[in-house]
Protein backbone atom coordinates (compact mmCIF):
# COMPACT_ATOMS: atom_id res chain seq x y z
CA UNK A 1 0.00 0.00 0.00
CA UNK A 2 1.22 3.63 -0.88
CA UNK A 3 2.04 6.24 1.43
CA UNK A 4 -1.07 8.48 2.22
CA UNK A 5 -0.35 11.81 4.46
CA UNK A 6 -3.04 13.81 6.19
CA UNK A 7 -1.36 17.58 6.56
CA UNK A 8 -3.75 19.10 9.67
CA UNK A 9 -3.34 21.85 11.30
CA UNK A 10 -5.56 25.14 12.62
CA UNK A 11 -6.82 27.81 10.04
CA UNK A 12 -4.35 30.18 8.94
CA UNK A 13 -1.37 27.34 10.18
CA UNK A 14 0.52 27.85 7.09
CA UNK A 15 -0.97 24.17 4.95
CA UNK A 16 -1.44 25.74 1.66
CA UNK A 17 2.13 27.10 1.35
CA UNK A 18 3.45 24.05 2.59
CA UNK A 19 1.43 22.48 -0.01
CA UNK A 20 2.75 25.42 -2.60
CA UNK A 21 6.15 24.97 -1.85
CA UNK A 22 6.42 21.12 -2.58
CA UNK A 23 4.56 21.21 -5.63
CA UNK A 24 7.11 24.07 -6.75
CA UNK A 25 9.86 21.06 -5.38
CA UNK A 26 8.65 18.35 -7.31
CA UNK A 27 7.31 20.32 -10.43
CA UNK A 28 6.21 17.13 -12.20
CA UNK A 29 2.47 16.71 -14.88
CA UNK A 30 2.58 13.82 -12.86
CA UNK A 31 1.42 15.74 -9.94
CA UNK A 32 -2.20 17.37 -9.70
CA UNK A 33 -4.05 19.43 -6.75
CA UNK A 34 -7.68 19.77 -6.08
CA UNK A 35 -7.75 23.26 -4.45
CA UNK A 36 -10.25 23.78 -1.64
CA UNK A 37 -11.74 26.80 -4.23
CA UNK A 38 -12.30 24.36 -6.83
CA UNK A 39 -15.23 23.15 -4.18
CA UNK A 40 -16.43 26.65 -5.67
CA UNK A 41 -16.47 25.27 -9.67
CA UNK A 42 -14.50 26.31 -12.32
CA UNK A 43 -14.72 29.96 -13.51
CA UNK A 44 -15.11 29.35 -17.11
CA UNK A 45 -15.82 32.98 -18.26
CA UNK A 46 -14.16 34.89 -15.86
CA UNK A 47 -18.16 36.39 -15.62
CA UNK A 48 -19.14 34.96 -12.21
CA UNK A 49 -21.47 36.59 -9.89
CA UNK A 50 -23.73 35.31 -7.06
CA UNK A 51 -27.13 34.68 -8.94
CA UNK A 52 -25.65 33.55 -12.12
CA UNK A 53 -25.92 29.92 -11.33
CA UNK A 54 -29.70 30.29 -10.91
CA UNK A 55 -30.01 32.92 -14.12
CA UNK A 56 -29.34 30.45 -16.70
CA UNK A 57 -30.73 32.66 -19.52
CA UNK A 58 -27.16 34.85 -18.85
CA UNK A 59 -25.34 31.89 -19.70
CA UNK A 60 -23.19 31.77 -23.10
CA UNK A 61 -24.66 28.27 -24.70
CA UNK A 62 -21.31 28.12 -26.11
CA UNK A 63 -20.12 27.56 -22.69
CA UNK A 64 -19.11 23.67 -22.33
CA UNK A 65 -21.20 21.03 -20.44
CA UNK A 66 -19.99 19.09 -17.89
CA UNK A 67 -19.80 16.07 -20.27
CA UNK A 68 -17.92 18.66 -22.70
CA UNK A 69 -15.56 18.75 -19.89
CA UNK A 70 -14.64 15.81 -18.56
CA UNK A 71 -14.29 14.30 -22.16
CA UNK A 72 -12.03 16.86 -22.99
CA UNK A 73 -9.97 16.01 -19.81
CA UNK A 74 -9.88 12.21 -20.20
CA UNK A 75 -8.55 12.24 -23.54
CA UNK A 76 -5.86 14.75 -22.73
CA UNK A 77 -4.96 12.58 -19.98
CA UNK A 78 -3.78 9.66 -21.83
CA UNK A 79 -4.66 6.65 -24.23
CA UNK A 80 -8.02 5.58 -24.55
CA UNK A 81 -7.95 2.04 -22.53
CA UNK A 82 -10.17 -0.55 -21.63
CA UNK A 83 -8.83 -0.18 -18.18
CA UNK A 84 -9.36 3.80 -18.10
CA UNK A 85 -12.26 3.55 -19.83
CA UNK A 86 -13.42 1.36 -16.90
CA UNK A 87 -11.84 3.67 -14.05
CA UNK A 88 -14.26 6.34 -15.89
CA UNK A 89 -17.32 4.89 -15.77
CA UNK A 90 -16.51 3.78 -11.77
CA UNK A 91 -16.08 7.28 -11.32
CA UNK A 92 -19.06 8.23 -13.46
CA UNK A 93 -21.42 5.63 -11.21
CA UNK A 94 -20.06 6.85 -7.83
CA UNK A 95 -20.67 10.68 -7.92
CA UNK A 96 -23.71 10.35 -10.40
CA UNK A 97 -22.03 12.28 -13.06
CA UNK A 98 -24.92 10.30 -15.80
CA UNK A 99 -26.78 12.95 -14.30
CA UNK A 100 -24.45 16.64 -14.79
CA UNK A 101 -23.50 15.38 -18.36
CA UNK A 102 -25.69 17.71 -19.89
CA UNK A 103 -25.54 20.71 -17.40
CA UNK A 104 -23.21 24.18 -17.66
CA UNK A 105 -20.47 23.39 -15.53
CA UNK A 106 -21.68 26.95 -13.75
CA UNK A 107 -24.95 25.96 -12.63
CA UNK A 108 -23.78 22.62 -10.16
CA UNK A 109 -23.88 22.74 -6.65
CA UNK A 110 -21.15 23.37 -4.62
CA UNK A 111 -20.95 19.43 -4.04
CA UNK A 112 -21.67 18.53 -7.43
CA UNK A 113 -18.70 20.71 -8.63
CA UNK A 114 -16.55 19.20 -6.08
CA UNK A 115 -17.42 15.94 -7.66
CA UNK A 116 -16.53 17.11 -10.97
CA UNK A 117 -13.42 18.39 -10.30
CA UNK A 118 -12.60 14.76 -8.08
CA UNK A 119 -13.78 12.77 -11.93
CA UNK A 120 -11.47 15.31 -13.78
CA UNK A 121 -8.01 14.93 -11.18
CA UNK A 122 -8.32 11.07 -11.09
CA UNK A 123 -8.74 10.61 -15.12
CA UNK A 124 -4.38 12.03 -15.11
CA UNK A 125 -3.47 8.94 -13.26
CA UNK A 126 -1.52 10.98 -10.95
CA UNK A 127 1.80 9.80 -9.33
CA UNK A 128 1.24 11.97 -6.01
CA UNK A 129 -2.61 13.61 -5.74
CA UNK A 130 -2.89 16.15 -3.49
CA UNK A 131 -6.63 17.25 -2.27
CA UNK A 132 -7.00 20.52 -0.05
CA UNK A 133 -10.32 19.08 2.11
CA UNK A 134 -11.58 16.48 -0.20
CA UNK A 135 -14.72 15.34 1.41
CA UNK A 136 -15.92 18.97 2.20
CA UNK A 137 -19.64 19.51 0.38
CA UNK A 138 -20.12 15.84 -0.48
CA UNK A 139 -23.10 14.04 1.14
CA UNK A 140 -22.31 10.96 3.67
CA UNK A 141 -23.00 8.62 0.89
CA UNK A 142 -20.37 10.22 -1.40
CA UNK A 143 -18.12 10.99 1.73
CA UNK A 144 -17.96 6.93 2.04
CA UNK A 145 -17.78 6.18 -1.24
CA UNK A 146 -14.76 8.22 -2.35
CA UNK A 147 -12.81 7.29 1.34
CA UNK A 148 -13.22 3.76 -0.30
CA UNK A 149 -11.83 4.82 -3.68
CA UNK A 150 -9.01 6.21 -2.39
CA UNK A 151 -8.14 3.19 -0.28
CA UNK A 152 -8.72 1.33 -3.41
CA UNK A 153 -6.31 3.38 -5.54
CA UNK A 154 -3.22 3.30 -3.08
CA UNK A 155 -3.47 -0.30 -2.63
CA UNK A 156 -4.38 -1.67 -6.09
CA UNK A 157 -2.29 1.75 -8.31
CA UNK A 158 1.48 3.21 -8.33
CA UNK A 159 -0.47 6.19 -6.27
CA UNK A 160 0.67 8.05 -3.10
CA UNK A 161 -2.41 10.57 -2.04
CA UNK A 162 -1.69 13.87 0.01
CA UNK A 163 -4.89 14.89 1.86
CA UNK A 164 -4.89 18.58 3.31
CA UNK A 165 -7.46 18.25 6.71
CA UNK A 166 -8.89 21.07 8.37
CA UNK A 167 -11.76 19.13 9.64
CA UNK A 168 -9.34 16.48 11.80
CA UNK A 169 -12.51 13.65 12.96
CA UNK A 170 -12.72 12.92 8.98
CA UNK A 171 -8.98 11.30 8.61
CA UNK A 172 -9.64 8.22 6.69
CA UNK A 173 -8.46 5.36 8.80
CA UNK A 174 -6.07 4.24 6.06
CA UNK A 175 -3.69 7.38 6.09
CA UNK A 176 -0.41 6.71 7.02
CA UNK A 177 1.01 9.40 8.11
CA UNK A 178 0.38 12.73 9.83
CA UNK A 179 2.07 16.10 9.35
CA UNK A 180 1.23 18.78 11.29
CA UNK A 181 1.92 22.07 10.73
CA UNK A 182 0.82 23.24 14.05
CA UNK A 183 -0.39 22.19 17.19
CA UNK A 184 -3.96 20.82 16.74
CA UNK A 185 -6.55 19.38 19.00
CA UNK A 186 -8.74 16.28 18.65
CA UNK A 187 -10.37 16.99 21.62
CA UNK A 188 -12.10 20.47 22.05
CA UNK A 189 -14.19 21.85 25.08
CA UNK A 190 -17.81 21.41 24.62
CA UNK A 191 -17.53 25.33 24.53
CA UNK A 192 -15.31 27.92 23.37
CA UNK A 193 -17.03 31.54 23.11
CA UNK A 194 -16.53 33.03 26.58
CA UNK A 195 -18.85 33.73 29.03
CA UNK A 196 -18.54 37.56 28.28
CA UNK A 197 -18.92 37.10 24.87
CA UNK A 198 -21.83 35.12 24.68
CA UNK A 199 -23.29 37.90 27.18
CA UNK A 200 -22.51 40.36 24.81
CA UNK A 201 -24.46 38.87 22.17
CA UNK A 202 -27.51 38.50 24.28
CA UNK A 203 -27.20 41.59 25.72
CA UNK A 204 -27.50 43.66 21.86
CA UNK A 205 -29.97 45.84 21.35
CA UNK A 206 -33.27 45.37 19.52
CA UNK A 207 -33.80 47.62 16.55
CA UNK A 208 -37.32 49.84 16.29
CA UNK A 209 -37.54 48.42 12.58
CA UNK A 210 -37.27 44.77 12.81
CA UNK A 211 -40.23 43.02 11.21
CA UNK A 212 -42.74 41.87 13.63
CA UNK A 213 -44.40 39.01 12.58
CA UNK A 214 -45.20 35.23 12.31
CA UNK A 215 -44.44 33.92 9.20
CA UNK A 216 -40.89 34.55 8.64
CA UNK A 217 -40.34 32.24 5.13
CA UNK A 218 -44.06 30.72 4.03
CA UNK A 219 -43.86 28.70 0.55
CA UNK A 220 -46.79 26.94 -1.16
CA UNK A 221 -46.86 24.42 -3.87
CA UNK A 222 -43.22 25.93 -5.55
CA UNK A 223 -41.86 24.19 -8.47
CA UNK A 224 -38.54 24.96 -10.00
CA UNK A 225 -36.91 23.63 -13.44
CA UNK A 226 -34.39 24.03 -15.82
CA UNK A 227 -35.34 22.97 -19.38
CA UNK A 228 -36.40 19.02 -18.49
CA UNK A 229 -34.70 18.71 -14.59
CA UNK A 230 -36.93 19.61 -12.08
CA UNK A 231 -34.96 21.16 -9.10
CA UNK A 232 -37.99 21.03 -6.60
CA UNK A 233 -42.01 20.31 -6.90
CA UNK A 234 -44.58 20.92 -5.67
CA UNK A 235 -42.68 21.86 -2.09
CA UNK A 236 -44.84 23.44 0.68
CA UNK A 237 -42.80 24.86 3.74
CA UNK A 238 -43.61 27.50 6.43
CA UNK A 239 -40.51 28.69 8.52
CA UNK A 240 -42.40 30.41 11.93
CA UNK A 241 -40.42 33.17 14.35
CA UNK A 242 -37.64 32.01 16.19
CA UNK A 243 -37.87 28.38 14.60
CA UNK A 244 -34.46 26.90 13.82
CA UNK A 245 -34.30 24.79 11.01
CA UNK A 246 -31.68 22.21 9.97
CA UNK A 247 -31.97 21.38 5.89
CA UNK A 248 -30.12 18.29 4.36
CA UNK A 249 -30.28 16.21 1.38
CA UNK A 250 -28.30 14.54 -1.13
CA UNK A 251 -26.11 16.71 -3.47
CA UNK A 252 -27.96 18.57 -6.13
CA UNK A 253 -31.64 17.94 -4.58
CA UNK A 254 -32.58 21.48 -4.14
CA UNK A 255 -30.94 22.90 -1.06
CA UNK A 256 -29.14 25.96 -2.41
CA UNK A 257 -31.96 26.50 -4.83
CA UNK A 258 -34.26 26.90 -2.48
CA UNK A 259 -32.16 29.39 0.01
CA UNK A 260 -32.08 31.21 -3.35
CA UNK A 261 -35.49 31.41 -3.62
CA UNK A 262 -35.66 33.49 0.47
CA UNK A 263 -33.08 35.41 -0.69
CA UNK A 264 -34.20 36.41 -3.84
CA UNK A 265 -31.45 35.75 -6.10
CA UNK A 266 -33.11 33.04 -7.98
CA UNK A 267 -35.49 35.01 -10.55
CA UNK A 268 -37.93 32.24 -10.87
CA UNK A 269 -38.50 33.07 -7.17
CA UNK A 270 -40.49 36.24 -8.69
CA UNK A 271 -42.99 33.73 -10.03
CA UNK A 272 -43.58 31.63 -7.14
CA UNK A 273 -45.98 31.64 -3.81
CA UNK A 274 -43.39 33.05 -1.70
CA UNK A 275 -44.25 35.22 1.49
CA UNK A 276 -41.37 36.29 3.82
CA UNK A 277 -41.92 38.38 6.88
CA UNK A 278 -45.59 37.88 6.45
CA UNK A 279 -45.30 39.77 3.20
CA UNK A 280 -45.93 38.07 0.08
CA UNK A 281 -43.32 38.68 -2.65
CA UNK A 282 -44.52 40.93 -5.04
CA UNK A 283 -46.96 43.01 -2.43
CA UNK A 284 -44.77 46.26 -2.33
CA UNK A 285 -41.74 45.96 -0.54
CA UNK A 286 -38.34 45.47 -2.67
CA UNK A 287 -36.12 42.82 -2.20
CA UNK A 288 -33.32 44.95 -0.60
CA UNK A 289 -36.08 45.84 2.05
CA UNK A 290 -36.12 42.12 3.14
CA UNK A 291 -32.29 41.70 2.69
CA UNK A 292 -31.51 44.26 5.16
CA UNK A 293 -33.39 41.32 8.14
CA UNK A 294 -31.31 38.50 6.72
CA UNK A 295 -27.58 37.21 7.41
CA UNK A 296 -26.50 35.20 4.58
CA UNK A 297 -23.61 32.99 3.57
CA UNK A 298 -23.10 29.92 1.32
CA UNK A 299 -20.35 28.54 -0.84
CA UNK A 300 -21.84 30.38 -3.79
CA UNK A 301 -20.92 33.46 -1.87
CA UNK A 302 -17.72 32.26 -1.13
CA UNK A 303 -17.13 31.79 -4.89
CA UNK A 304 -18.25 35.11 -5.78
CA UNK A 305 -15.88 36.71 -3.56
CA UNK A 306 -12.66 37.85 -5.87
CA UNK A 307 -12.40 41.55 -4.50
CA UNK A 308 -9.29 41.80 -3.12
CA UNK A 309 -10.10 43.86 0.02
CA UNK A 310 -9.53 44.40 3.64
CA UNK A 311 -11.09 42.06 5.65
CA UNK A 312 -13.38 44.62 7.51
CA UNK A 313 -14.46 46.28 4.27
CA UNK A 314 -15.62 42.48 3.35
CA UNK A 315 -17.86 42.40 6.52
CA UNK A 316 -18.91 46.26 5.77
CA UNK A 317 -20.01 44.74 3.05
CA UNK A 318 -23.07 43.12 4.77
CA UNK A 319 -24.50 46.18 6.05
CA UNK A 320 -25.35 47.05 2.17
CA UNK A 321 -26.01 43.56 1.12
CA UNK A 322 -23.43 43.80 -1.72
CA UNK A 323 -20.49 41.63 -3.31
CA UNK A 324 -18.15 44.26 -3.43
CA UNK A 325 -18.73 47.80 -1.32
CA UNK A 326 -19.98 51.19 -2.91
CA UNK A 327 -20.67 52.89 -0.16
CA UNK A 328 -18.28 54.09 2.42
CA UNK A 329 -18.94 53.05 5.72
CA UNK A 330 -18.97 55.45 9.07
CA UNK A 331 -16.76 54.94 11.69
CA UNK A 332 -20.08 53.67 13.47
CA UNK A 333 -20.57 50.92 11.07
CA UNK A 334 -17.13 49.89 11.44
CA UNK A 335 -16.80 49.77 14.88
CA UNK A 336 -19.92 47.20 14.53
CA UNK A 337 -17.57 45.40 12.03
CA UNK A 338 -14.18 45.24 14.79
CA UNK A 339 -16.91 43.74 17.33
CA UNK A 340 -18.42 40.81 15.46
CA UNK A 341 -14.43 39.91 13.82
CA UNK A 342 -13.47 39.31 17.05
CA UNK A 343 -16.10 37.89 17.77
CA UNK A 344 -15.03 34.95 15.71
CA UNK A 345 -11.62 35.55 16.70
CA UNK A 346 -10.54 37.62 13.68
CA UNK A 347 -9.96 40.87 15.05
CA UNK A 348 -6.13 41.02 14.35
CA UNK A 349 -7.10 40.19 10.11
CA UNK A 350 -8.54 43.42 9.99
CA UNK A 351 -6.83 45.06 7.56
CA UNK A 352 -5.52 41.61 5.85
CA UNK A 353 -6.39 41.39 2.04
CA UNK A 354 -9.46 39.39 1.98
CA UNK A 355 -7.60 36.92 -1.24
CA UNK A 356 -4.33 37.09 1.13
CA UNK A 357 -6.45 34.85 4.16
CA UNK A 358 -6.57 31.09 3.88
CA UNK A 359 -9.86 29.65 3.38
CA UNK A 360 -10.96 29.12 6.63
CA UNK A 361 -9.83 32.59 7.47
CA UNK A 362 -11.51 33.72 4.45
CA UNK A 363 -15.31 32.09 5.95
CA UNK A 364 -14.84 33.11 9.09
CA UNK A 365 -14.88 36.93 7.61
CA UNK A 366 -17.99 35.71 5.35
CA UNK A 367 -19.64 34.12 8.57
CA UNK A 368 -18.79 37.94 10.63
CA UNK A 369 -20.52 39.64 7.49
CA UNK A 370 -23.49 37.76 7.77
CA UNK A 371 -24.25 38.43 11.48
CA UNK A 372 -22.69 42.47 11.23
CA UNK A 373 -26.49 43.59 10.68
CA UNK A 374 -27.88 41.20 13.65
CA UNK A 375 -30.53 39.71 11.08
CA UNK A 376 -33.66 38.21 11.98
CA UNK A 377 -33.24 35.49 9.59
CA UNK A 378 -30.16 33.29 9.48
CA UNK A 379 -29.42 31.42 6.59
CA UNK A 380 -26.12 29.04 6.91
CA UNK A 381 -25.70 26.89 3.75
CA UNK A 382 -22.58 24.50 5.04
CA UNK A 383 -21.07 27.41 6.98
CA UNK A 384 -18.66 25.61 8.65
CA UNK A 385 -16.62 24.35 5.23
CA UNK A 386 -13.08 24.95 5.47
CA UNK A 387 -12.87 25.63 9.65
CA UNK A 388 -10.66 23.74 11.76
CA UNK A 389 -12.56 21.84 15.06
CA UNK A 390 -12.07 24.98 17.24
CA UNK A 391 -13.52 27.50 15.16
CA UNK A 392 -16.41 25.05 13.96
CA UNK A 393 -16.73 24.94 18.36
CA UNK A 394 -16.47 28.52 17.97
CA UNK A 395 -19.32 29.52 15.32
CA UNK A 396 -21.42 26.73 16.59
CA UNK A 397 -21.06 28.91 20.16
CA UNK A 398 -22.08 31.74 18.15
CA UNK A 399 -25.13 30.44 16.21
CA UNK A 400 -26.40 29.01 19.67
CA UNK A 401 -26.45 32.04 21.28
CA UNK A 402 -27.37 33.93 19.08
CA UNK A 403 -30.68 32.21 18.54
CA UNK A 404 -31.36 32.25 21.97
CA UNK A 405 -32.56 36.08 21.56
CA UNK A 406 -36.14 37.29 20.33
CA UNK A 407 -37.09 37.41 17.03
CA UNK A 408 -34.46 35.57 15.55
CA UNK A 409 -34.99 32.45 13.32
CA UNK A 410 -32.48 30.35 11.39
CA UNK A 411 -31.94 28.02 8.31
CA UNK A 412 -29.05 26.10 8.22
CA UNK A 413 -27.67 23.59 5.45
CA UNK A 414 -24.89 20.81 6.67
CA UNK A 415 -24.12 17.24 5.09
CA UNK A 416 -22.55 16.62 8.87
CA UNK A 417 -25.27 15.91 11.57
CA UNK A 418 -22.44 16.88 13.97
CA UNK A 419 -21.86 20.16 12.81
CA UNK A 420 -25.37 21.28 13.70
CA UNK A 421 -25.77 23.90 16.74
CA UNK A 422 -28.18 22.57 19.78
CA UNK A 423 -31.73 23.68 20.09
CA UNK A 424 -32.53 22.75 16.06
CA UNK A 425 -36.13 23.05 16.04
CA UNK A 426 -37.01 21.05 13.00
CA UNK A 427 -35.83 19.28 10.11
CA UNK A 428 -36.49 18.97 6.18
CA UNK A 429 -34.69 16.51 4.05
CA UNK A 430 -34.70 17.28 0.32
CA UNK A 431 -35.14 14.23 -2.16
CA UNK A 432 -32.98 14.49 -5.54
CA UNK A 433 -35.41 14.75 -8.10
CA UNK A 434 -34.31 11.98 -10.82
């Protein structure tokens, strides 16, 4: 069996430049790297922006499919063989790629993408694979079935695998060996956020203009589709105040489509039975009136993020509900901005470049821009992606106390059970649609 390493260590410990610096040492085709980003998709245009994945009709139709793709990439990869041909279609039958053949490669899921890029990597036969988080986004089923791919591939193939951990409990038990670039701990306190802190976020002040009502998300009989997929039918849901929520499924059953839908950055939402805040869409109000009550981040926002700012002008950002920031903020605003970074521990990143930050770094600063507003509505698609086990402690801290105060309700997507905050209130599981 080949050598497989798991390289741990906290956020910010210095992984990707180890990783950077070895690749630069061994400078061989025979070497490839999944990228945590590329859990983000492929930027084929250079033309990304938040809602593009849901506005298909902006979509150049010259643009390649997924099956455009990954054909491309297996024949650059070498000779057409029986036996690659057959490593293909095992990859093709374990991520469901029969499925994304015919799709824009800008319009998966963040977990459908990651799969994508997995199929691409593995048709090189690499000599050393290197993936930054590699089960990140994927389902359980998926989790399991690529751990047992890889254990297959360094046992049966000439491969030695490199996998780059943040999340430490999801070390495949077949790894080999362990470098860590900093001290990390399996074990973590069943609490983190200090007492003063988590009185500080109860003790906020209410705000004169918060919406008082019952209803906070109320959906009836919505149907979204895509040419011949249907995304979701026929889905009924009613979010009430101060409900907290925990939404799962498999990858590409609906989950981000439907946050999209709240938020208003899908346009089909525009055509659909949607009332938020006890105000059905379409009744007056504009959409920026019922951003300013919600806190928002997802790995499509994560994605979308290429401005290379200061960290606090990133979490400014959420005051205005933009990608970038047009608007200067007061020193007011900003001092709101300093409190909820260190909240999460950030404080000192301040003025850090926002593309400078490692990737955990990087959604801890999304995670501070989604709470800078104190929103009545939390939505958290897989908001812990990318964090190490104290600062998933850490936000989970966060989230729990936050929802302890009136008036505030919460969505939140995760594919780990584990990673969801106590006092989940109920539960919706989204079926793929085949």
């Amino acid at each position: 069996m080949q050598k497989v390493t798991a390289v741990v260590g906290r956020n910010g410990s210095g992984k990707t430049q180890y990783i950077d610096q070895l690749r630069k040492q061994l400078a061989s085709d025979r070497v490839r790297y999944i990228a945590f980003t590329d859990s983000y998709g492929v930027n084929v245009d250079g033309q990304y922006y938040l809602q593009l994945r849901w506005n298909q009709h902006d979509i150049d139709h010259e643009t390649p499919t997924v099956g455009d793709l990954l054909e491309n990439a297996y024949h650059l990869a070498g000779e057409d063989t029986k036996e690659r041909r057959a490593l293909q279609q095992q990859l093709y039958r374990m991520f469901h790629m029969e499925d994304l053949l015919d799709k824009y490669i800008i319009t998966l899921s963040s977990g459908e993408l990651r799969k994508f890029q997995l199929t691409k990597t593995l048709f090189a036969n690499p000599k050393l694979l290197i993936m930054d988080n590699p089960f990140i986004g994927l389902d359980a089923q998926t989790r399991d079935q690529l751990k047992e791919l890889l254990r297959t591939l360094v046992s049966e193939h000439d491969i030695e695998i490199m996998l780059v951990m943040s999340k430490t409990d999801d070390i495949p038990d077949f790894v080999t060996d362990i470098k860590a670039m900093s001290d990390y701990q399996e074990q973590i306190p069943p609490h983190v956020l200090s007492e003063e802190k988590r009185q500080a976020i109860l003790d906020l002040p209410y705000h004169d203009n918060d919406y008082d009502c019952q209803r906070v998300v109320d959906m009836h009989n919505v149907s979204i589709k895509y040419g011949t997929r249907t995304i979701l039918k026929d889905l009924d849901w009613t979010v009430m105040n101060g409900e907290r929520w925990a939404l799962s499924g498999q990858n590409g059953s609906g989950k981000s489509t439907l946050l999209s839908l709240v938020c208003a950055d899908n346009p089909q939402s525009y055509a659909c039975d949607i009332t938020l805040f006890d105000r059905p869409r379409g009744s007056g109000e504009s959409i920026w009136d019922i951003k300013k009550h919600i806190g928002y981040v997802s790995p499509e926002m994560h994605r979308s993020y290429k401005r290379d700012l200061p960290a606090i002008r990133i979490v400014a950002s959420g005051l205005m509900d933009s990608i970038g920031l047009y608007a200067v903020p007061d020193e007011q605003d900003y001092e709101k901005c300093r409190w909820w970074m260190d909240m999460f521990g950030i404080g000192h990143l301040a003025e850090r470049r926002f593309l400078q930050l490692s990737s955990g770094e990087q959604r801890l600063v999304l995670l501070a821009r989604a709470f800078v507003k104190d929103p009545q509505l939390l939505i958290l698609d897989e908001p812990l992606h990318g964090l190490d086990l104290w600062n998933r402690r850490l936000t989970k801290d966060i989230i729990e106390t936050f929802c302890q105060r009136r008036n505030k309700t919460m969505i939140m997507v995760t594919h780990y059970e584990s990673e969801l905050p106590k006092g989940i209130t109920n539960k919706l599981f989204l079926a793929r649609n085949l």
